[in-house]
Protein backbone atom coordinates (compact mmCIF):
# COMPACT_ATOMS: atom_id res chain seq x y z
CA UNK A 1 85.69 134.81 33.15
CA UNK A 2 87.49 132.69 30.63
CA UNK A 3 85.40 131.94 27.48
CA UNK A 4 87.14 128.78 26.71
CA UNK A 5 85.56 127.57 29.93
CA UNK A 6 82.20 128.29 29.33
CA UNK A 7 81.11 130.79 26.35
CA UNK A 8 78.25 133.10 26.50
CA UNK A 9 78.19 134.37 29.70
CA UNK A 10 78.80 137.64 29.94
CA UNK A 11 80.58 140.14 31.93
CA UNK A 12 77.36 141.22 34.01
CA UNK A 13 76.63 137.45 34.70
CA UNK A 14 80.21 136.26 35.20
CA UNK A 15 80.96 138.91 37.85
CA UNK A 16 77.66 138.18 39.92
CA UNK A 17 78.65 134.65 39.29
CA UNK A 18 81.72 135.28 41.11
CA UNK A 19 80.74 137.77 43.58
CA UNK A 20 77.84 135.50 44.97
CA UNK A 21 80.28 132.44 45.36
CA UNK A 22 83.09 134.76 46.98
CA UNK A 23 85.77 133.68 44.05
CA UNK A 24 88.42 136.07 42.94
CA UNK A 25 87.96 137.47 39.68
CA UNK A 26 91.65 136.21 38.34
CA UNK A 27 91.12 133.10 39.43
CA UNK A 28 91.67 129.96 36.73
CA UNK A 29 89.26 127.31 36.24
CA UNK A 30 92.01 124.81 36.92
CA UNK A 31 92.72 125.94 40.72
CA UNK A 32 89.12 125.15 41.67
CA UNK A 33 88.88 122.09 43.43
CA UNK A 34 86.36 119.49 42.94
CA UNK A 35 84.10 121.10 45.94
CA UNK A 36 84.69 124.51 44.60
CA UNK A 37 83.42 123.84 41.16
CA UNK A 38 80.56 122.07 42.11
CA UNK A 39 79.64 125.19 44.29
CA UNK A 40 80.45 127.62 41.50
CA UNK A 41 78.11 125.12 39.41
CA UNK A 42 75.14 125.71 41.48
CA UNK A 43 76.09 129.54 42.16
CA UNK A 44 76.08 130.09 38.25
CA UNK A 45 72.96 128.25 38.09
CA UNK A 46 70.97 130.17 40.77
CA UNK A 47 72.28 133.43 39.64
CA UNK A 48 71.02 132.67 35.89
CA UNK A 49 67.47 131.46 37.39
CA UNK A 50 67.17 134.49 39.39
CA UNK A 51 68.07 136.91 36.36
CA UNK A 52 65.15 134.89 34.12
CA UNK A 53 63.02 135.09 36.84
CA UNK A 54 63.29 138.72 37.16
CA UNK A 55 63.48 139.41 33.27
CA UNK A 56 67.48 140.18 34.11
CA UNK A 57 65.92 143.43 34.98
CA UNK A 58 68.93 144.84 37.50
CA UNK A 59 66.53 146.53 39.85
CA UNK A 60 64.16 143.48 40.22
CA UNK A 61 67.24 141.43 41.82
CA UNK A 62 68.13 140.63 45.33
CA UNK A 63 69.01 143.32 47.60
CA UNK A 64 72.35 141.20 48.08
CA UNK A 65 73.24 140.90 44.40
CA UNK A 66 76.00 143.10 42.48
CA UNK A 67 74.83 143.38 39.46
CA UNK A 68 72.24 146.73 39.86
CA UNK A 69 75.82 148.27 41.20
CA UNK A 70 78.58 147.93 39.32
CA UNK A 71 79.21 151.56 38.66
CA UNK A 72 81.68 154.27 40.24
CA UNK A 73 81.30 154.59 43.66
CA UNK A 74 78.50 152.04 44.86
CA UNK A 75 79.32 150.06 47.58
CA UNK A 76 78.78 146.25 48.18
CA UNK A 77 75.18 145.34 49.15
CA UNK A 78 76.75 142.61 51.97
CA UNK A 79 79.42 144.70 53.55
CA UNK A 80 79.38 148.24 52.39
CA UNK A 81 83.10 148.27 51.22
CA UNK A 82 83.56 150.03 47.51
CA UNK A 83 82.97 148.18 44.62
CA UNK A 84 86.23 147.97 42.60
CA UNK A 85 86.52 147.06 38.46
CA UNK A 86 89.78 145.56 37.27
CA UNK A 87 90.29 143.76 33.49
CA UNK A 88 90.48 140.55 33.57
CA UNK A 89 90.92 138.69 30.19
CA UNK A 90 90.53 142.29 28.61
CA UNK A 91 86.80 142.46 29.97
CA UNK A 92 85.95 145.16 33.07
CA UNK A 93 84.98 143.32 35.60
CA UNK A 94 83.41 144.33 39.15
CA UNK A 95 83.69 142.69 42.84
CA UNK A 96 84.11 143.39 46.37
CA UNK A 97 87.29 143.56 47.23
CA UNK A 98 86.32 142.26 50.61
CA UNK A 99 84.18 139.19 49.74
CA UNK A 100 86.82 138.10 46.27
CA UNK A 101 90.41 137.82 48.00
């Protein structure tokens, strides 16, 4: 979620981002590993294909994706636990508690 990292994407993006490759939301770019990144790479770039390919219309995304339900009280489409948002760099952020330990 840092923008130093990489600017422009935003919150909605960065949390299914991280939700999709099971990465805490606090975690620093530095801490990844070279294996880690490289997954995060390809997360971030099938999460940004599947929002053009849907429009980034929320309820045209995967059943398993966050993003139509980051609101008070939804649960997480892969395990059912309760969505949670935190800040995190001053931005709300959403994730599973479950899935982003």
């Amino acid at each position: 979620m840092d923008q130093q990292s990489i600017a422009g994407i935003g919150n909605v993006y960065s949390d299914e981002i991280l939700f999709q490759a099971g990465e805490p939301l606090e975690k620093k770019v530095g801490a990844f590993s070279q294996k880690e990144r490289k997954h995060l790479f390809h997360t971030m770039k099938r999460v940004l294909q599947t929002a053009i390919r849907h429009q980034a219309d929320p309820g045209r995304f995967p059943r398993t994706y966050l993003t139509p339900r980051r609101r008070e009280g939804e649960q997480c489409p892969k395990c059912g636990a309760g969505l949670r948002a935190t800040k995190v760099n001053g931005r709300r952020a959403w994730y599973c508690p479950q899935h982003q330990h």
